[in-house]
N, C-alpha and C. Protein backbone atom coordinates (compact mmCIF):
# COMPACT_ATOMS: atom_id res chain seq x y z
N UNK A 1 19.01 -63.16 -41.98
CA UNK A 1 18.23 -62.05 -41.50
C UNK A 1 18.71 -61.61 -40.12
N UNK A 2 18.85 -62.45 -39.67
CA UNK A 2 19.58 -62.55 -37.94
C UNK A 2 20.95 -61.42 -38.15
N UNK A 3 21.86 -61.49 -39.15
CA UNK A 3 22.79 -60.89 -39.19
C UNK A 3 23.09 -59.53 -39.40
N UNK A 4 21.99 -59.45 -40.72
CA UNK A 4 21.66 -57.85 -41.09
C UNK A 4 20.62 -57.23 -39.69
N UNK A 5 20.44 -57.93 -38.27
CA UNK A 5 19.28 -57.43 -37.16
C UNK A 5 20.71 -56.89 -36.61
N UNK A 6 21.33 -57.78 -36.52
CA UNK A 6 22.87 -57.45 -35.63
C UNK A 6 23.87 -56.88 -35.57
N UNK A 7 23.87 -56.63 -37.01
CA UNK A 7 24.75 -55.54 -37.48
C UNK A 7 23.83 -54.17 -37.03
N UNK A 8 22.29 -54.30 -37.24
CA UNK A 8 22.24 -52.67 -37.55
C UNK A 8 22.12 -52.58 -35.78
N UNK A 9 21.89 -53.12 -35.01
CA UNK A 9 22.45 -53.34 -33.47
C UNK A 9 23.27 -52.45 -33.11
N UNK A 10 24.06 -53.43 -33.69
CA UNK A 10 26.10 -52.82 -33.73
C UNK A 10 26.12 -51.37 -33.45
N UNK A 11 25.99 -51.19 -35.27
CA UNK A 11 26.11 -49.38 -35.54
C UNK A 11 25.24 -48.89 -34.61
N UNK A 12 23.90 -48.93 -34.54
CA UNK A 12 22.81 -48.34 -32.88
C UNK A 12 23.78 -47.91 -31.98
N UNK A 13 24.68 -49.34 -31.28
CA UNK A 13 24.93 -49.33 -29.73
C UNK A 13 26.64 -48.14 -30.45
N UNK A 14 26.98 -48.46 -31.66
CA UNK A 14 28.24 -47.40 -31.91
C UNK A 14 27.83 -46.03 -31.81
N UNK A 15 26.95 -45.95 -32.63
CA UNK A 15 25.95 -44.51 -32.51
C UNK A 15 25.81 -43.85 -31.24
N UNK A 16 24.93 -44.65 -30.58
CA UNK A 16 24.41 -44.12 -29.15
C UNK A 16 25.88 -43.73 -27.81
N UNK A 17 26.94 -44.78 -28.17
CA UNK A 17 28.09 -44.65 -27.60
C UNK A 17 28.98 -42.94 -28.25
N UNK A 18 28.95 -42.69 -29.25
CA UNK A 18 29.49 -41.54 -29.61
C UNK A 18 28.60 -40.25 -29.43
N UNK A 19 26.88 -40.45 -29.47
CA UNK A 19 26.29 -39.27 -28.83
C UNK A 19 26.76 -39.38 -27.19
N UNK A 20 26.66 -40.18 -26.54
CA UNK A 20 26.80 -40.06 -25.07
C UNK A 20 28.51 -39.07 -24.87
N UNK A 21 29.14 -39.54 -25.56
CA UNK A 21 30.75 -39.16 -25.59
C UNK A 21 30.54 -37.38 -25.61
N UNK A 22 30.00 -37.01 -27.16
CA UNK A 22 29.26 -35.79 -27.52
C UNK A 22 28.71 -35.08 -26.27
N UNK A 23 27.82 -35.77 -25.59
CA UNK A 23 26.87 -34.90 -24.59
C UNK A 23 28.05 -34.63 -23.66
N UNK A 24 28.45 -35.62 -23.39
CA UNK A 24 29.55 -35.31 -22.16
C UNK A 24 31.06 -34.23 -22.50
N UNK A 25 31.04 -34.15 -23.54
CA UNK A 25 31.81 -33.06 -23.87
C UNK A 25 31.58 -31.73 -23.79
N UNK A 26 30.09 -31.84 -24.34
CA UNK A 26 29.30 -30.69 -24.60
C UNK A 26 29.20 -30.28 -22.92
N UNK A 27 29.09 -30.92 -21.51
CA UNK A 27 28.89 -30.73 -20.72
C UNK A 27 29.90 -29.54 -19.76
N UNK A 28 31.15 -30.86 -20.46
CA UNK A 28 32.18 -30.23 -20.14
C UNK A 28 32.85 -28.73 -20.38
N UNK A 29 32.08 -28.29 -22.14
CA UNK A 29 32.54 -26.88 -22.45
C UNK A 29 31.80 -26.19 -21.82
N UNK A 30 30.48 -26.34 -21.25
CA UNK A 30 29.28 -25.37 -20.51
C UNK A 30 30.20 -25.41 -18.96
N UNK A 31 30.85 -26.34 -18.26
CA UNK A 31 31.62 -25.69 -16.80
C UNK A 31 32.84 -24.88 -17.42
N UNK A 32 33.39 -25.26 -18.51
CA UNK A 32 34.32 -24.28 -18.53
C UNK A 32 34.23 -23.10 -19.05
N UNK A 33 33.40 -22.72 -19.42
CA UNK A 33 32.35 -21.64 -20.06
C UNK A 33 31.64 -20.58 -18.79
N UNK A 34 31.23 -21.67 -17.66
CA UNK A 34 31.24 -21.16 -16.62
C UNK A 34 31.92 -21.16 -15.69
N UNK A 35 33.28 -21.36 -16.00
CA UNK A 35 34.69 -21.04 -15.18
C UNK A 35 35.44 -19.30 -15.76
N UNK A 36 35.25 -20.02 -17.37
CA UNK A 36 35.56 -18.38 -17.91
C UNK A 36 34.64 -17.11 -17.40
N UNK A 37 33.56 -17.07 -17.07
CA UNK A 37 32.75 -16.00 -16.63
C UNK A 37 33.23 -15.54 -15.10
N UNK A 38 33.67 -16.47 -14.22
CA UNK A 38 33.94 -16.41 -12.81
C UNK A 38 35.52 -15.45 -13.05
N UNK A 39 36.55 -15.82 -14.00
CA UNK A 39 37.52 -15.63 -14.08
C UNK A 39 37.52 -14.25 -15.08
N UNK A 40 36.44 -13.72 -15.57
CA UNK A 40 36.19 -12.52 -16.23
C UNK A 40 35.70 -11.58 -15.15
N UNK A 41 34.96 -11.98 -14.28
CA UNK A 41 34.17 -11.26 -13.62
C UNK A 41 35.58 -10.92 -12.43
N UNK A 42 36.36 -11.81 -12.02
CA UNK A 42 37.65 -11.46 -11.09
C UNK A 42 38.50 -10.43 -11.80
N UNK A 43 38.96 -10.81 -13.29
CA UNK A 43 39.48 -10.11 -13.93
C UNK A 43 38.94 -8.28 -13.93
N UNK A 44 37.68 -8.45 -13.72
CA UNK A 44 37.33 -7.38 -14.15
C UNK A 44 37.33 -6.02 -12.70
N UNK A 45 36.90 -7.17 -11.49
CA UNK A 45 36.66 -6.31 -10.41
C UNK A 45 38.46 -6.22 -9.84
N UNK A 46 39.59 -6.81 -10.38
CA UNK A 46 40.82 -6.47 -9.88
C UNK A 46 41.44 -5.37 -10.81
N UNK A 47 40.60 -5.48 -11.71
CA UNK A 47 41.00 -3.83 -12.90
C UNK A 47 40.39 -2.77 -12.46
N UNK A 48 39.57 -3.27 -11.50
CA UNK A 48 38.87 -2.07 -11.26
C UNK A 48 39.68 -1.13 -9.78
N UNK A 49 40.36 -2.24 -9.21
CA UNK A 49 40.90 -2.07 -8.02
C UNK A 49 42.19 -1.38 -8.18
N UNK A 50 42.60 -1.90 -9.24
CA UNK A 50 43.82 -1.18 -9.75
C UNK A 50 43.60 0.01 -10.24
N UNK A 51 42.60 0.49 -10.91
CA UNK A 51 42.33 1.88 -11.46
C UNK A 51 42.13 2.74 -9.44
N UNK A 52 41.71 1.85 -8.80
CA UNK A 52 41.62 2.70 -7.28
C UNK A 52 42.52 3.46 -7.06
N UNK A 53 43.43 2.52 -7.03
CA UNK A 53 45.15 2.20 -6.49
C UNK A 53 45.38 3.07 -7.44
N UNK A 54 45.68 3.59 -8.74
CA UNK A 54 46.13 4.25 -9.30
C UNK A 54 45.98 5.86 -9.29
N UNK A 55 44.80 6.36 -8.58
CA UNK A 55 44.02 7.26 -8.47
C UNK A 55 44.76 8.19 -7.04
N UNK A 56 45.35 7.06 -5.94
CA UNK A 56 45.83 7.36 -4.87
C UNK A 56 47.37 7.77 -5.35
N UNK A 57 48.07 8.80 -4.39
CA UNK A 57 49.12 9.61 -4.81
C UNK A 57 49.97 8.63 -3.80
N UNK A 58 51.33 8.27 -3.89
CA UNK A 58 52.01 7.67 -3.31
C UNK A 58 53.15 8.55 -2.20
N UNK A 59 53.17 9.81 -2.54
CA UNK A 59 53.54 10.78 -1.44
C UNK A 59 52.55 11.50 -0.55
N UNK A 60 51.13 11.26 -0.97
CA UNK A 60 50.37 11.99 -0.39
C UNK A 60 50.51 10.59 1.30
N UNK A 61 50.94 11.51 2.27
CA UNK A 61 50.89 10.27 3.58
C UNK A 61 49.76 10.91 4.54
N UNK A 62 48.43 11.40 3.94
CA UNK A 62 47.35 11.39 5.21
C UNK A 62 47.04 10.50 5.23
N UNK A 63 45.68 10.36 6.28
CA UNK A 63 45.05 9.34 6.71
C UNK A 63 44.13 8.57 5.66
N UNK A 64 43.50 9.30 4.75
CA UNK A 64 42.73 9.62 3.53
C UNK A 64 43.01 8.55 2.51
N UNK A 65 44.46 8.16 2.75
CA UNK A 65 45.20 7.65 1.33
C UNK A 65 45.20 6.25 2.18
N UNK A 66 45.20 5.68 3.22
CA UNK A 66 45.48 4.28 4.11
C UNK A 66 45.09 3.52 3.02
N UNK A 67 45.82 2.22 3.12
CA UNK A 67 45.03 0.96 2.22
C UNK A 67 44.37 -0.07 3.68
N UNK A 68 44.01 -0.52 3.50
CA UNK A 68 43.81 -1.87 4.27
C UNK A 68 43.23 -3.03 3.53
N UNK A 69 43.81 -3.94 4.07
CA UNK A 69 43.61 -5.51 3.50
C UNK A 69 42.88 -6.52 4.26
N UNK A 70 41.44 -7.15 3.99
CA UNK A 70 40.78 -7.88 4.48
C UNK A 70 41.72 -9.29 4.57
N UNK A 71 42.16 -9.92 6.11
CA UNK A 71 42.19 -10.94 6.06
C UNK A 71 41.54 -11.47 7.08
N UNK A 72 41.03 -12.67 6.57
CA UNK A 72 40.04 -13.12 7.71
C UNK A 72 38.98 -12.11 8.34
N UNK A 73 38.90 -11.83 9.36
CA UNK A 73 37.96 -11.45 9.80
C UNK A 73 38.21 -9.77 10.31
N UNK A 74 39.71 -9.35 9.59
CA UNK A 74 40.40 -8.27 10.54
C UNK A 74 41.11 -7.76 9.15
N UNK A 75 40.74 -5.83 9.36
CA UNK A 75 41.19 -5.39 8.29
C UNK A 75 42.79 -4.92 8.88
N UNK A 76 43.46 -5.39 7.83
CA UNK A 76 45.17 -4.95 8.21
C UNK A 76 45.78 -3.99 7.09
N UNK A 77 46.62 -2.78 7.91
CA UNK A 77 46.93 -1.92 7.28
C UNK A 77 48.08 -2.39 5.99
N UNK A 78 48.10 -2.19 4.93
CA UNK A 78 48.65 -2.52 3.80
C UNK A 78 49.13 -1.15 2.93
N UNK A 79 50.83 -1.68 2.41
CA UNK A 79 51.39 -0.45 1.95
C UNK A 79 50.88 -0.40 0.30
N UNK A 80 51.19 0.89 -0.11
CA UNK A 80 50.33 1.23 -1.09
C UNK A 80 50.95 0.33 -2.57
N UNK A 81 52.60 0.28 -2.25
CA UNK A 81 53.51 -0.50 -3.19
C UNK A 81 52.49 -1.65 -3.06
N UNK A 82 52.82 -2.51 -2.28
CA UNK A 82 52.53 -4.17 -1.70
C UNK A 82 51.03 -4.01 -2.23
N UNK A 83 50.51 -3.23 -2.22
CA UNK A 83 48.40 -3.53 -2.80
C UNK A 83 48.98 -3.42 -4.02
N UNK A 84 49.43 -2.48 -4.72
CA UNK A 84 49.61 -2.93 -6.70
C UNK A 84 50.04 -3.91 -6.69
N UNK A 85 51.20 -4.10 -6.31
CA UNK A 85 51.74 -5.56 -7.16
C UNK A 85 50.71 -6.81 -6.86
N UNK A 86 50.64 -6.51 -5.59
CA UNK A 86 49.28 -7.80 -5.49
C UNK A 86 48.72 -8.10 -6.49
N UNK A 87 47.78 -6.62 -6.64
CA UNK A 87 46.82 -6.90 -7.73
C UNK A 87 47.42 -6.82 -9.20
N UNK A 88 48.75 -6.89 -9.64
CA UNK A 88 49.22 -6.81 -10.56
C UNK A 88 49.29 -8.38 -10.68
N UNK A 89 49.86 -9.28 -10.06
CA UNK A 89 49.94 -10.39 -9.56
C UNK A 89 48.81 -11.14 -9.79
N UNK A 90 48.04 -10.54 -9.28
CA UNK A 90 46.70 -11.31 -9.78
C UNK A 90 46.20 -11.49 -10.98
N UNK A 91 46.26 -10.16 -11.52
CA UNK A 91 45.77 -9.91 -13.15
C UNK A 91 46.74 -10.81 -13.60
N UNK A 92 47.74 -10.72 -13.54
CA UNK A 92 48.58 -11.59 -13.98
C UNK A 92 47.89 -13.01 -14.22
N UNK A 93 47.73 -13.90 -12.88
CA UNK A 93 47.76 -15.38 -12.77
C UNK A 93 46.00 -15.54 -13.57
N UNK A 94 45.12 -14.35 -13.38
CA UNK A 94 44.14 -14.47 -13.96
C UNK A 94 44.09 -14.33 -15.27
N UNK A 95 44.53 -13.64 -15.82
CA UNK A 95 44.44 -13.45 -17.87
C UNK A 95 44.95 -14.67 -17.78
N UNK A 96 45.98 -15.62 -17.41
CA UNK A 96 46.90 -16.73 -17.41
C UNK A 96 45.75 -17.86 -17.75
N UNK A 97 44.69 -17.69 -16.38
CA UNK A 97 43.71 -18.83 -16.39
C UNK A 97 42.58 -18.64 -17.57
N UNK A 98 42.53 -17.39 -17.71
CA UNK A 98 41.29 -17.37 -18.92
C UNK A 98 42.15 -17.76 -20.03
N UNK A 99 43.37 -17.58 -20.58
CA UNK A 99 43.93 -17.85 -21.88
C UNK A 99 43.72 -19.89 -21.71
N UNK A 100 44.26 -20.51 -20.46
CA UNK A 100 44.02 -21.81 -20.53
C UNK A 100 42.52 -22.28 -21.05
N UNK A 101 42.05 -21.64 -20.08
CA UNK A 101 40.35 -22.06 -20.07
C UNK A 101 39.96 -21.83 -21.90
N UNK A 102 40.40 -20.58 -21.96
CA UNK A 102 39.67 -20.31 -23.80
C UNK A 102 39.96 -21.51 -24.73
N UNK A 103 41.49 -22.00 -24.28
CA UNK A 103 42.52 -23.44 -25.26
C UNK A 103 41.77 -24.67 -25.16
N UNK A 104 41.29 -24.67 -23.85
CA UNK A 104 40.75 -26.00 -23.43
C UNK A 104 39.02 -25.91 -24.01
N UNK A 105 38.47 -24.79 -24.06
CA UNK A 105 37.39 -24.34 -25.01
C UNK A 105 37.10 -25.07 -26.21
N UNK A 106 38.31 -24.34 -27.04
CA UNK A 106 38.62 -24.45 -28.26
C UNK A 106 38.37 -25.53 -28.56
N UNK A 107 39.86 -26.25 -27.78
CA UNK A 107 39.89 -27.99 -28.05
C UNK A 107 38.53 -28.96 -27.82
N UNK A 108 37.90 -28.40 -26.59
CA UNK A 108 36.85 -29.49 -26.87
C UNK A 108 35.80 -28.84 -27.97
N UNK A 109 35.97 -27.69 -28.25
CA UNK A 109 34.86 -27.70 -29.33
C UNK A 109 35.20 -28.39 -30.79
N UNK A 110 36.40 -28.91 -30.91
CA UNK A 110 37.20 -29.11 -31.85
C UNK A 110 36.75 -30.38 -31.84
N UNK A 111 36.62 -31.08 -30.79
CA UNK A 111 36.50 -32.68 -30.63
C UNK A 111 35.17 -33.08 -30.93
N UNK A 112 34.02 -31.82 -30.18
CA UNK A 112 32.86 -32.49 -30.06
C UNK A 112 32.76 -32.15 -31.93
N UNK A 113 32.92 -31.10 -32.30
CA UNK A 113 32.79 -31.16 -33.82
C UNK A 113 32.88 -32.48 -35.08
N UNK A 114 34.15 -33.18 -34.34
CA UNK A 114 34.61 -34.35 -35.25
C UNK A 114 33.79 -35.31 -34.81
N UNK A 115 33.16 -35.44 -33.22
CA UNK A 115 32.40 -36.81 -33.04
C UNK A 115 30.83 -35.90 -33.60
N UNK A 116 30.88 -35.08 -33.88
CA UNK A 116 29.81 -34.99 -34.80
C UNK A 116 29.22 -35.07 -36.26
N UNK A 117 30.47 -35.52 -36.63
CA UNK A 117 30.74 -35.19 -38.29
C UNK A 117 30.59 -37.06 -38.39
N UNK A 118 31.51 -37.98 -37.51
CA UNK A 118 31.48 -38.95 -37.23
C UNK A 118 29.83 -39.87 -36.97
N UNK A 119 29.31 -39.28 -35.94
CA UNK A 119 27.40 -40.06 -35.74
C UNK A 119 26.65 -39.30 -37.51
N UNK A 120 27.30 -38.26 -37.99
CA UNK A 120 26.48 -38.05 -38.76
C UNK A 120 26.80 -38.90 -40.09
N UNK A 121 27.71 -39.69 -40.22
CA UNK A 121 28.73 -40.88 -41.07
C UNK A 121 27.86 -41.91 -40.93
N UNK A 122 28.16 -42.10 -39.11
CA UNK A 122 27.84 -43.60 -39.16
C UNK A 122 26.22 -43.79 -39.10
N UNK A 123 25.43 -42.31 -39.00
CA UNK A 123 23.70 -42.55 -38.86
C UNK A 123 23.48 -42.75 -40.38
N UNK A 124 24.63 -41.79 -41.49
CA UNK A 124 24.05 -42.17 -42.94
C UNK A 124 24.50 -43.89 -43.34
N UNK A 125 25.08 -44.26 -42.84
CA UNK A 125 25.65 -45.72 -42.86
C UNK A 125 24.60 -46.75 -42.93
N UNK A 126 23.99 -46.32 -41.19
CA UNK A 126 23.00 -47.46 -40.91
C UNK A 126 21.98 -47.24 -41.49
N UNK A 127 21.63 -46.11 -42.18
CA UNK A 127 20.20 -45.26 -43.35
C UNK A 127 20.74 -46.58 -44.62
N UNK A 128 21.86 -46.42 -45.29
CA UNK A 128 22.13 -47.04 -46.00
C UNK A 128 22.33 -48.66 -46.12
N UNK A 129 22.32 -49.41 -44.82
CA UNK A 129 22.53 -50.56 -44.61
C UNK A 129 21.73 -51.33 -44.66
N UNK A 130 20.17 -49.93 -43.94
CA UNK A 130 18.88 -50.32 -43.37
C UNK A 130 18.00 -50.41 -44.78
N UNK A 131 18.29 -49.81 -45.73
CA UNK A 131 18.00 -49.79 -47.54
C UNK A 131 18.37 -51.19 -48.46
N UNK A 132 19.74 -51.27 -48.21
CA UNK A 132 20.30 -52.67 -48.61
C UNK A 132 19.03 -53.89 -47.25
N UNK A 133 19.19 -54.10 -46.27
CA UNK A 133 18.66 -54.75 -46.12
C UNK A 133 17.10 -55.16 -46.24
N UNK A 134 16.36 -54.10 -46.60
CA UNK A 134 14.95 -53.62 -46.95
C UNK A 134 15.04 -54.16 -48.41
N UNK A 135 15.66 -54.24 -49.32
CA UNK A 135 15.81 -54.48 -50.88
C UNK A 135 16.06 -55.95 -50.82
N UNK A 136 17.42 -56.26 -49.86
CA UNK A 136 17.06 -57.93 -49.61
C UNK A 136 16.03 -58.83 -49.21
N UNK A 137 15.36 -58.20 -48.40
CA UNK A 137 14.47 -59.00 -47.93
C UNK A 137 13.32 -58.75 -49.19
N UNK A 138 12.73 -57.80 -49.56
CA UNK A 138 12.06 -57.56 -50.82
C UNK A 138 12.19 -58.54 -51.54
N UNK A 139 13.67 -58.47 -51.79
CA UNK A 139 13.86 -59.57 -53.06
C UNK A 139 13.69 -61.23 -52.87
N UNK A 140 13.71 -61.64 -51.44
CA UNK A 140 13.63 -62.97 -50.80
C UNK A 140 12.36 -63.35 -50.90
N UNK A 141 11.33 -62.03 -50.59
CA UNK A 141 10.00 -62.08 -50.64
C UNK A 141 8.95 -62.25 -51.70
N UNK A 142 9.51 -61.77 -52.95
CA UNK A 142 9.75 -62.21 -54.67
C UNK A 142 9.97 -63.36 -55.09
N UNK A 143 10.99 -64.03 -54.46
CA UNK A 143 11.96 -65.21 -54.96
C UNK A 143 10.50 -66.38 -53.86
């Protein structure tokens, strides 16, 4: 009797070890979920900067057309070339990070899927173990 207590133990502490795994995965796709939103929302306000930049005439040289560039605490005059590519540059390294972030998405949704298919194995297991041992003891209790 001791053995069939210890076994269904076992599978418990296996069980409870693969939901914890699960949660912590699951944790993990919700920051990167909220990494993709930070990196949509950049994406979106440097498209928008670029439609600026695009709007401005590159021979027009009044005052009207100036770029300037926040650094630190001091706005510095910036040529109109050098602001696109920047922000070309950026869009760039950013679609870059959302395509990672979406892969790394994917994959853990891929994982937490299988350790879910897995607790739902080993919970019908210990359903089934916990039956066999319920029928044994029945039958001990007969005998």
């Amino acid at each position: 009797m001791f053995s069939n207590n210890n076994i269904g133990q076992n599978m418990a502490a296996a069980v409870d070890a693969e939901i914890a795994t699960y949660r912590k995965i699951q944790e993990e796709i919700q920051k990167l979920r909220s990494d993709q939103q930070i990196l949509m929302q950049q994406q979106s306000e440097n498209e928008m900067v670029k439609q600026e930049l695009a709007l401005i005439d590159e021979n027009d040289n009044s005052s009207s057309n100036t770029i300037y560039k926040l650094v630190g605490p001091v706005l510095m005059k910036n040529e109109l070339g050098d602001a696109k590519q920047t922000v070309d540059q950026r869009l760039e390294l950013i679609t870059g990070e959302i395509k990672k972030v979406e892969k790394n998405v994917k994959d853990k949704e891929e994982k937490a899927r299988a350790i879910a298919t897995k607790v739902q194995q080993m919970q019908g297991a210990m359903q089934a173990a916990a039956v066999e041992a319920a029928k044994a003891a029945a039958q001990e209790a007969a005998a």
